[in-house]
Protein backbone atom coordinates (compact mmCIF):
# COMPACT_ATOMS: atom_id res chain seq x y z
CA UNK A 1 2.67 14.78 -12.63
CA UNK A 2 1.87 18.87 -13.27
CA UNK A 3 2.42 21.36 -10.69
CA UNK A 4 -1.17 22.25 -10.67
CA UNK A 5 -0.55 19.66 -8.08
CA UNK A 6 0.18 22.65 -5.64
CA UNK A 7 -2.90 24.37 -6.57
CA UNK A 8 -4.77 25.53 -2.90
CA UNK A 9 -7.60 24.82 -4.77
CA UNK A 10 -7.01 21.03 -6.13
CA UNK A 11 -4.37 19.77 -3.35
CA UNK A 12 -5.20 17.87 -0.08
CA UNK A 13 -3.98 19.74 2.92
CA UNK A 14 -2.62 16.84 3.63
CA UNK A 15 0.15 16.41 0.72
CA UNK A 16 1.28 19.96 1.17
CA UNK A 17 4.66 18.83 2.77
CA UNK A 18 4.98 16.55 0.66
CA UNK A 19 4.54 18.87 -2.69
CA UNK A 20 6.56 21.18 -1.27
CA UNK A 21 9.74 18.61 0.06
CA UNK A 22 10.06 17.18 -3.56
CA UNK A 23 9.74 20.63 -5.15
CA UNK A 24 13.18 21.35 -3.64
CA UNK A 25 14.81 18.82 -5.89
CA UNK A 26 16.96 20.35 -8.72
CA UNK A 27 17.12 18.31 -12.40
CA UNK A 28 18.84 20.58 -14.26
CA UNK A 29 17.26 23.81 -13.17
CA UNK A 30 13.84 21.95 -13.11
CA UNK A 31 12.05 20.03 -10.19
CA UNK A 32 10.65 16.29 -10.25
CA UNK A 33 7.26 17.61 -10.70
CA UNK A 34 8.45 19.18 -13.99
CA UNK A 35 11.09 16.96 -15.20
CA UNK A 36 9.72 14.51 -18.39
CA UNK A 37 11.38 11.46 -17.48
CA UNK A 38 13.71 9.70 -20.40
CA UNK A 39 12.47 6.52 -19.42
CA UNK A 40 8.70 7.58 -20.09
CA UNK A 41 8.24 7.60 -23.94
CA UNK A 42 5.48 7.10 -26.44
CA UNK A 43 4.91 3.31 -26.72
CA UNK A 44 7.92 2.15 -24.53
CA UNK A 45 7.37 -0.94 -23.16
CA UNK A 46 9.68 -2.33 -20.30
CA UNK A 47 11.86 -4.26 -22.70
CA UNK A 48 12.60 -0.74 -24.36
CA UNK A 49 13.31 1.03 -21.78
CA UNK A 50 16.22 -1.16 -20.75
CA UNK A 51 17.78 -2.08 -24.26
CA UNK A 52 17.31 1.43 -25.53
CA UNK A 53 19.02 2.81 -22.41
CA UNK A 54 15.97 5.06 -21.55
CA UNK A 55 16.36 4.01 -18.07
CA UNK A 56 19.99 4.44 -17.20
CA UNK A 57 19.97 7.67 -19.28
CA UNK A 58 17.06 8.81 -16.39
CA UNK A 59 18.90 7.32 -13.85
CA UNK A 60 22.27 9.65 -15.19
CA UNK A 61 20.73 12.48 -15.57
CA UNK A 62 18.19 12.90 -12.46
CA UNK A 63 20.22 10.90 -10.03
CA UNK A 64 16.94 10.25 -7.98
CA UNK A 65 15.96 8.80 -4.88
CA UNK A 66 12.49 7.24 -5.81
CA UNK A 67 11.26 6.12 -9.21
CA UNK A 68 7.44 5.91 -10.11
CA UNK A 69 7.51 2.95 -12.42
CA UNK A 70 4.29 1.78 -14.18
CA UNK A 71 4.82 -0.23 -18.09
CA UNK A 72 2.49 -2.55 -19.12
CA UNK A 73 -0.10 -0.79 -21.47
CA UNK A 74 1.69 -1.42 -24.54
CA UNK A 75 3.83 -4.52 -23.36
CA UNK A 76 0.32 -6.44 -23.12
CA UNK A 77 0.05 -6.13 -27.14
CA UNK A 78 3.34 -7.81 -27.77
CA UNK A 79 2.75 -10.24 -30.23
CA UNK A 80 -0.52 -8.28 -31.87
CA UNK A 81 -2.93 -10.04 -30.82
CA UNK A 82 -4.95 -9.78 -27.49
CA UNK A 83 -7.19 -12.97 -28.03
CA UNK A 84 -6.47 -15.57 -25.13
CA UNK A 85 -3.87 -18.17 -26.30
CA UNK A 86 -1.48 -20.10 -24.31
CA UNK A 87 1.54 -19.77 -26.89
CA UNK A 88 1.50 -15.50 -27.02
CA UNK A 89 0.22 -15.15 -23.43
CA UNK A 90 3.52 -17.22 -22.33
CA UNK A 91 5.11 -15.10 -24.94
CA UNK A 92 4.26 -12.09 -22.94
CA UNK A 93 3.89 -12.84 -19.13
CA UNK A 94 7.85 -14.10 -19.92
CA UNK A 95 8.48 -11.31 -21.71
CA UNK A 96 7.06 -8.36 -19.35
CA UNK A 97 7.87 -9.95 -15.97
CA UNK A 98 11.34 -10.44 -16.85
CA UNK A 99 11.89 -6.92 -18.29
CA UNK A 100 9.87 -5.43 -15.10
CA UNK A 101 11.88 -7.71 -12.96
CA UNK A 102 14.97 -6.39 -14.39
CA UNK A 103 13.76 -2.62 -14.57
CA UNK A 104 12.90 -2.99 -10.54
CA UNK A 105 16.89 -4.45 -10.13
CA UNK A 106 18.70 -1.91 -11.80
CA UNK A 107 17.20 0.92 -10.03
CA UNK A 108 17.59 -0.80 -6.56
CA UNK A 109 21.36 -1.54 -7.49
CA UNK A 110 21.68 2.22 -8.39
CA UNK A 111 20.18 2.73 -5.12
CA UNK A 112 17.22 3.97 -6.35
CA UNK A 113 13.76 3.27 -4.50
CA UNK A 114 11.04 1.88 -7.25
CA UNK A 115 7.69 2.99 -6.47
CA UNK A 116 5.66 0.18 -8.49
CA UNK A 117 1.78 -0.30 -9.84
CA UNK A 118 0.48 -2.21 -11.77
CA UNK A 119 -0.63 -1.00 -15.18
CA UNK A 120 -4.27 0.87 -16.14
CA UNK A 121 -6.89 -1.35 -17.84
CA UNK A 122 -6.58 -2.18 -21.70
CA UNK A 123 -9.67 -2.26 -23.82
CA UNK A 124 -10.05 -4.06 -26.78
CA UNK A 125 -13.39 -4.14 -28.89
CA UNK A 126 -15.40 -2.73 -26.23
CA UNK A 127 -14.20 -5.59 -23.41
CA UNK A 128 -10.94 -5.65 -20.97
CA UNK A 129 -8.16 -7.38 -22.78
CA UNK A 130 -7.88 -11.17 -20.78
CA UNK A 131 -4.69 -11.02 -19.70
CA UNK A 132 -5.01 -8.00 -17.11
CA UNK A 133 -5.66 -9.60 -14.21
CA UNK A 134 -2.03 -11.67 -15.14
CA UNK A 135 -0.16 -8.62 -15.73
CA UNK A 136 -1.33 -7.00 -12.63
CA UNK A 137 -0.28 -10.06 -10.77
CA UNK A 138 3.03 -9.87 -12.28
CA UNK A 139 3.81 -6.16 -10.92
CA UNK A 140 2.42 -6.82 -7.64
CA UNK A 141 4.47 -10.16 -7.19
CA UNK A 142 7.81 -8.20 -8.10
CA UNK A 143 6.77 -5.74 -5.86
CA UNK A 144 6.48 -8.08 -3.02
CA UNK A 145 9.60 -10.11 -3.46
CA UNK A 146 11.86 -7.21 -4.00
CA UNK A 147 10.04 -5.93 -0.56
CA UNK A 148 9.38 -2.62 -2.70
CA UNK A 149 6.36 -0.19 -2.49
CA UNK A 150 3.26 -1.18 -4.34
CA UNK A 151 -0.25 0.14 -5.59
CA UNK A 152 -2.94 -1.27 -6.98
CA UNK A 153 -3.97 1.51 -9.24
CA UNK A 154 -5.71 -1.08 -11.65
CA UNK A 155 -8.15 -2.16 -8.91
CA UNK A 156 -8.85 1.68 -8.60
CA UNK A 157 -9.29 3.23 -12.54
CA UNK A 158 -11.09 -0.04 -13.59
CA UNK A 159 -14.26 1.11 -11.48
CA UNK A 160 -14.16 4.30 -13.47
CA UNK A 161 -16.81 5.66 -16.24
CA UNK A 162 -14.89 3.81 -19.52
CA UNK A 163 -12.47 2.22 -17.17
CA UNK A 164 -10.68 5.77 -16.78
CA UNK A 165 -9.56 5.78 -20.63
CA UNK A 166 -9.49 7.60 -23.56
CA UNK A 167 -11.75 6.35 -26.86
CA UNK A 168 -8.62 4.20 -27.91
CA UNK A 169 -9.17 1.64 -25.36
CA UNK A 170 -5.25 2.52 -24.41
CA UNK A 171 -4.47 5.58 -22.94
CA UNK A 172 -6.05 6.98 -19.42
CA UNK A 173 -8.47 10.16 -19.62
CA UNK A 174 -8.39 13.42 -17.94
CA UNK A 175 -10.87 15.43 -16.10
CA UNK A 176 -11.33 18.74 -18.35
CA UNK A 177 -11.42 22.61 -16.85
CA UNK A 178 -11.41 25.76 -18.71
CA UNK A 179 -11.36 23.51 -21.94
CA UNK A 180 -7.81 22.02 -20.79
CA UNK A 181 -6.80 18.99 -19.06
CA UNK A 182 -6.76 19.06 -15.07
CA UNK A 183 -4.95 16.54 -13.77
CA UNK A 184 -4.82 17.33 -10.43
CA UNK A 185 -8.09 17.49 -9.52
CA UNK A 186 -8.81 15.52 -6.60
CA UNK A 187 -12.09 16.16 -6.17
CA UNK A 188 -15.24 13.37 -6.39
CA UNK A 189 -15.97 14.53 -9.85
CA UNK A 190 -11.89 14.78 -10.48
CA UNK A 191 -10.95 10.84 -9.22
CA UNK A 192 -13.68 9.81 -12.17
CA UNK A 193 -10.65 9.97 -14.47
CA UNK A 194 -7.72 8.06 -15.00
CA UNK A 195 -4.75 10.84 -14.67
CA UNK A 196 -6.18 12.13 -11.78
CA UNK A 197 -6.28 9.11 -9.84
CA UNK A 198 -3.02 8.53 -10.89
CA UNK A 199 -1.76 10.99 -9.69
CA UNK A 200 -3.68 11.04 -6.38
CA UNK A 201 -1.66 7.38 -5.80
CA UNK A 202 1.55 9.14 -6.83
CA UNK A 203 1.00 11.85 -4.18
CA UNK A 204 0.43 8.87 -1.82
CA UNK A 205 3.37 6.75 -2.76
CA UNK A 206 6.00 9.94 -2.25
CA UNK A 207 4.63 10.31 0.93
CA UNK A 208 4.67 7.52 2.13
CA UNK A 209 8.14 6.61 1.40
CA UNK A 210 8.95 10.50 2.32
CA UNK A 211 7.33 9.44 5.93
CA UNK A 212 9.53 6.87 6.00
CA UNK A 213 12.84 7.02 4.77
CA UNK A 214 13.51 10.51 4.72
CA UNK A 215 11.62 11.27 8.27
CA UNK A 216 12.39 8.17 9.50
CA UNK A 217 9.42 6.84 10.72
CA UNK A 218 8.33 3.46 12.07
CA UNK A 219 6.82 0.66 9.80
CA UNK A 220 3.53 2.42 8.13
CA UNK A 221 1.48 -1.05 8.08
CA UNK A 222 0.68 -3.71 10.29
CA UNK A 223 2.70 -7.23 9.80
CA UNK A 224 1.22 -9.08 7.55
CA UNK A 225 -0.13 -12.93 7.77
CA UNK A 226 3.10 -15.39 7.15
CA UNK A 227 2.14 -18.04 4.43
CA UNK A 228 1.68 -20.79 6.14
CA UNK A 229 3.57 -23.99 5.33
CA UNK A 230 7.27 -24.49 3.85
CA UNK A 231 7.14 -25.17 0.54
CA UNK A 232 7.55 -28.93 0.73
CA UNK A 233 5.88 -31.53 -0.66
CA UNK A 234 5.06 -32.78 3.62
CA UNK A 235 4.23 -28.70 3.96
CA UNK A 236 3.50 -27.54 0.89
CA UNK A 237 2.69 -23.15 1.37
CA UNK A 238 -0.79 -22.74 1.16
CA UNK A 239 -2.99 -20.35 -1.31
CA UNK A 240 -5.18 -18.60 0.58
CA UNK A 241 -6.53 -16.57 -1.60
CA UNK A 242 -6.50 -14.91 -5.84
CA UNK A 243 -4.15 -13.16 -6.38
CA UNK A 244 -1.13 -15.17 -5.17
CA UNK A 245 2.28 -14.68 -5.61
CA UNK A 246 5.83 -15.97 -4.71
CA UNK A 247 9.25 -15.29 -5.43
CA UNK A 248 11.39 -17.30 -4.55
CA UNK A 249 15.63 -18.65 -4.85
CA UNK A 250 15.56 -21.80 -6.40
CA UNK A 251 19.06 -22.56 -4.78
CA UNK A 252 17.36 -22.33 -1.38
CA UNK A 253 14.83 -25.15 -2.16
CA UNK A 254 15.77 -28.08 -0.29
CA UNK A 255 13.06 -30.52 -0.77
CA UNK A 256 13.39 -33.30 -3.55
CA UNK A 257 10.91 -35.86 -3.14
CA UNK A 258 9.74 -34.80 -6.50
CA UNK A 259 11.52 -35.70 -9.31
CA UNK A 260 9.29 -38.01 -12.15
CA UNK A 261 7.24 -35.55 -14.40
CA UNK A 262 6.28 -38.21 -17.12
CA UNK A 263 2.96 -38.85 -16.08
CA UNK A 264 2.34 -35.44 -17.02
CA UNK A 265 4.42 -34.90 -20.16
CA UNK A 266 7.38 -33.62 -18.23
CA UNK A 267 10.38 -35.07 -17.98
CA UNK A 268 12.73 -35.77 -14.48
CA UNK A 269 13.81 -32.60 -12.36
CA UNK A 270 16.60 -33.68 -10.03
CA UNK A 271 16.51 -29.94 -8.12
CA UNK A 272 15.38 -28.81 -5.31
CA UNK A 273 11.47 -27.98 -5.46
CA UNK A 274 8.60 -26.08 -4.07
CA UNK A 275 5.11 -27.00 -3.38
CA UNK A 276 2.30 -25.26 -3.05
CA UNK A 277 -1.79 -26.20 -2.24
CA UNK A 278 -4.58 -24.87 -3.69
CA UNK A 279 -8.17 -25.74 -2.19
CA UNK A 280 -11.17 -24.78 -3.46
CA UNK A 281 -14.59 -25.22 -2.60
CA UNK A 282 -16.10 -24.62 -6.49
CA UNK A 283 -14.34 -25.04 -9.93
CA UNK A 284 -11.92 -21.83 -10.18
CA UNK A 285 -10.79 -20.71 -13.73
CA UNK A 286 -7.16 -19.17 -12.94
CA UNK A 287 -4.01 -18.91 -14.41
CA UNK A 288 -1.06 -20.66 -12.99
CA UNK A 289 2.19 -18.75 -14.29
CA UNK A 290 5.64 -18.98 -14.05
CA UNK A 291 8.29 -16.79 -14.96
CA UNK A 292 12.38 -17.21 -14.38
CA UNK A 293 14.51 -14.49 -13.68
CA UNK A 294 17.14 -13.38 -16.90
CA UNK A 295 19.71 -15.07 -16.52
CA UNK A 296 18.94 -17.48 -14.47
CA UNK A 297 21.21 -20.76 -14.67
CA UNK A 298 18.53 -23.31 -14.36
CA UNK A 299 14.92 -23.33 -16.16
CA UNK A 300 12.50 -23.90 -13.63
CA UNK A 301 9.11 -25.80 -14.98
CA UNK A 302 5.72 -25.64 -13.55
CA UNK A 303 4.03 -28.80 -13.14
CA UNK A 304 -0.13 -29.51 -11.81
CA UNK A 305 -1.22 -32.14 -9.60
CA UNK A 306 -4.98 -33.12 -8.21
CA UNK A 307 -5.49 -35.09 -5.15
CA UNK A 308 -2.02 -35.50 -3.87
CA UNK A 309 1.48 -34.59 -5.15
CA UNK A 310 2.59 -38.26 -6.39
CA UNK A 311 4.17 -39.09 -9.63
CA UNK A 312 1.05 -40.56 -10.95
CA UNK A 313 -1.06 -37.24 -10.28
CA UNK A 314 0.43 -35.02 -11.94
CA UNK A 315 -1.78 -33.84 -14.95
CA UNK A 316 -0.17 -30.87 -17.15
CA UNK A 317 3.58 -29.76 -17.29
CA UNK A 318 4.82 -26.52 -18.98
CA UNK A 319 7.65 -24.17 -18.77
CA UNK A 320 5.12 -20.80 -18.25
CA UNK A 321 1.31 -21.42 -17.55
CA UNK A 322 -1.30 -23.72 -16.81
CA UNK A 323 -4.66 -22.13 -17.34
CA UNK A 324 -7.47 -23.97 -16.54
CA UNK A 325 -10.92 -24.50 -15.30
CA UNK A 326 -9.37 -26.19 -11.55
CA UNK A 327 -12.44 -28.47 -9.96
CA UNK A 328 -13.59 -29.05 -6.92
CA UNK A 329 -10.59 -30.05 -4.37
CA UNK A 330 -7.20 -30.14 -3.69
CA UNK A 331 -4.59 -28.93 -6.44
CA UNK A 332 -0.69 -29.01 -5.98
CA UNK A 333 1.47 -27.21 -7.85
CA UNK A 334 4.88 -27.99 -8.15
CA UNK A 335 7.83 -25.11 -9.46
CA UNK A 336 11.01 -28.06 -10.32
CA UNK A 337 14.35 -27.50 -11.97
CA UNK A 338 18.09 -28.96 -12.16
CA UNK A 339 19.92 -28.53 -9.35
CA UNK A 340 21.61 -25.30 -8.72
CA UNK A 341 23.77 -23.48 -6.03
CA UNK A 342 23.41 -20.17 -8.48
CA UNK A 343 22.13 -17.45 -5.86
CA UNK A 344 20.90 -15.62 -9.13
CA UNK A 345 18.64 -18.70 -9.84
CA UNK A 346 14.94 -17.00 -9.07
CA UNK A 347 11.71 -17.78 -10.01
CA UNK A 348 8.39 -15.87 -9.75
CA UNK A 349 4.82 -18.22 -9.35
CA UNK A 350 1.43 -16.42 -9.46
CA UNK A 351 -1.82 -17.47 -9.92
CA UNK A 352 -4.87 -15.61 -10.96
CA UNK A 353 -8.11 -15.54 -11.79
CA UNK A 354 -9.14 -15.95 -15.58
CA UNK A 355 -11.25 -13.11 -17.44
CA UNK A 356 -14.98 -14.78 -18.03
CA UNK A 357 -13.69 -14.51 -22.01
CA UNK A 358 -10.69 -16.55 -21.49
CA UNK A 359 -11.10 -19.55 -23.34
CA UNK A 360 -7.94 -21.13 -22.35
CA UNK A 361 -9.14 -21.54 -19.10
CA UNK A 362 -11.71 -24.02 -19.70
């Protein structure tokens, strides 16, 4: 983010403290405002950033207290091809999540806050790559089971002219002044581009967490609505709504009614599982993912059920996703594995809904 953040003209009254309480900061003779991060490089993906020690170089050198983390845009080309197939779009929800997952760990170990959102829209051939609305999912549901700060800025920038990007389909526009870009213009004509609303929810994000944790305020949101059931095949949790997500430690599960995963192609699961329903009205075309955490000590599998969750219901198996054209009904889906008392043993479940060109969801 520039400095011309602190411009009278451009800045919110509003963010003024906040500007100014982060402008203090000292990384080596610059502030945070001017610092280019280590960890923010020209097509980095999430993966890089942790086995090319980008991020613990940042995390040595700045010594911060928050971290703005977005990857994503050039993680969702892994395997060079952005048309919808199950094999390379398991290839890459396991692939991101766990490096994101990881990326999120290290910097709360190192006692770092992440500030995470989700990636900016990727174009390809004039149309939204298919797997957005996954990778978003995956960001948010780290977000939510670490208990970390979250925005949506995809949700945001996708309602912008050329979905807030530049001709390449891949990297976010600018609103232009004085034949330069201005990237902290946060006027209506200003949040029509992609930096600038970036960096509007950036602005947000440090205050917010400035509001609480450095002046100690009370909870900024209301509580939210507990999912309701317990994850059981007698009380499975309940979907209300796209996008879900749930992380979860598969030592904790305690239920093991399920076990038989033939029917289905899968094969027996003695560990503890959880259940969850999914009811819908019309046929849904969604995504059902799964990813494990690295390193975990037991695979988990995700398994799909119709009608009820018995052995003889079950109707597709698979280590990562399920995407499908769901009818009318009642749908179970069931996250199984070997038994474990691993603490470390984590999964993350999402489901979400399918781009109108994904043909694996039919």
């Amino acid at each position: 983010m520039s400095t011309s953040a602190a411009s009278a003209q451009a800045l919110p009254k509003r963010f003024q403290p906040t500007v100014d309480f982060f402008k203090t900061g000292d990384i080596a003779g610059k502030n945070g405002f001017l610092r280019q991060s280590e960890a923010t490089r020209e097509n980095l993906t999430a993966s890089d950033a942790l086995t090319d020690g980008w991020l613990n170089k940042e995390i040595v050198a700045a010594n911060p207290t928050y971290a703005l983390v977005m990857y994503g845009g050039v993680d969702i080309g892994n395997g060079g091809t952005f048309d919808p197939s199950l094999f390379y779009d398991s290839f890459k929800a396991t692939t991101y999540g766990q490096a994101l997952w990881e990326v999120t760990d290290q910097l709360i170990a190192q006692g770092v806050i992440p500030l995470l959102r989700n990636m900016e829209p990727r174009v390809a051939g004039g149309k939204l790559v298919v797997q957005m609305e996954m990778f978003s999912g995956i960001a948010r549901g780290i977000a939510q089971g670490r208990q970390v700060p979250f925005v949506d800025f995809y949700s945001q920038i996708v309602q912008t002219p050329e979905f807030g990007l530049e001709a390449d389909g891949l990297h976010i526009n600018s609103f232009v002044s004085g034949g330069s870009g201005a990237h902290c213009v946060f006027t209506d004509v200003g949040l029509k581009f992609g930096y600038n609303i970036m960096n509007l929810l950036s602005l947000e994000q440090l205050e917010r967490a400035k509001k609480v944790v450095t002046d100690k305020e009370p909870s900024l949101d209301a509580t939210g609505t507990a999912l309701k059931g317990s994850g059981t095949a007698a009380a499975p949790f309940e979907v209300p709504a796209l996008p879900f997500t749930d992380m979860r430690g598969l030592a904790a599960a305690t239920d093991k009614s399920l076990t038989d995963y033939a029917a289905c192609g899968g094969g027996n699961e003695a560990g503890g599982e959880y259940v969850y329903r999914f009811e819908v009205t019309a046929p849904v075309k969604a995504r059902a993912t799964l990813i494990n955490r690295t390193g975990s000590p037991v695979m988990a599998k995700l398994h799909h059920f119709t009608g009820t969750a018995t052995a003889g219901n079950c109707q597709t198996s698979d280590e990562t996703m399920i995407p499908k054209t769901f009818a009318a009904g009642t749908h179970y889906f069931v996250v199984d594995s070997a038994p474990t008392s691993a603490a470390e043993a984590e999964m993350l479940f999402l489901l979400t809904a399918c781009d109108a060109q994904d043909t694996t969801c039919n």
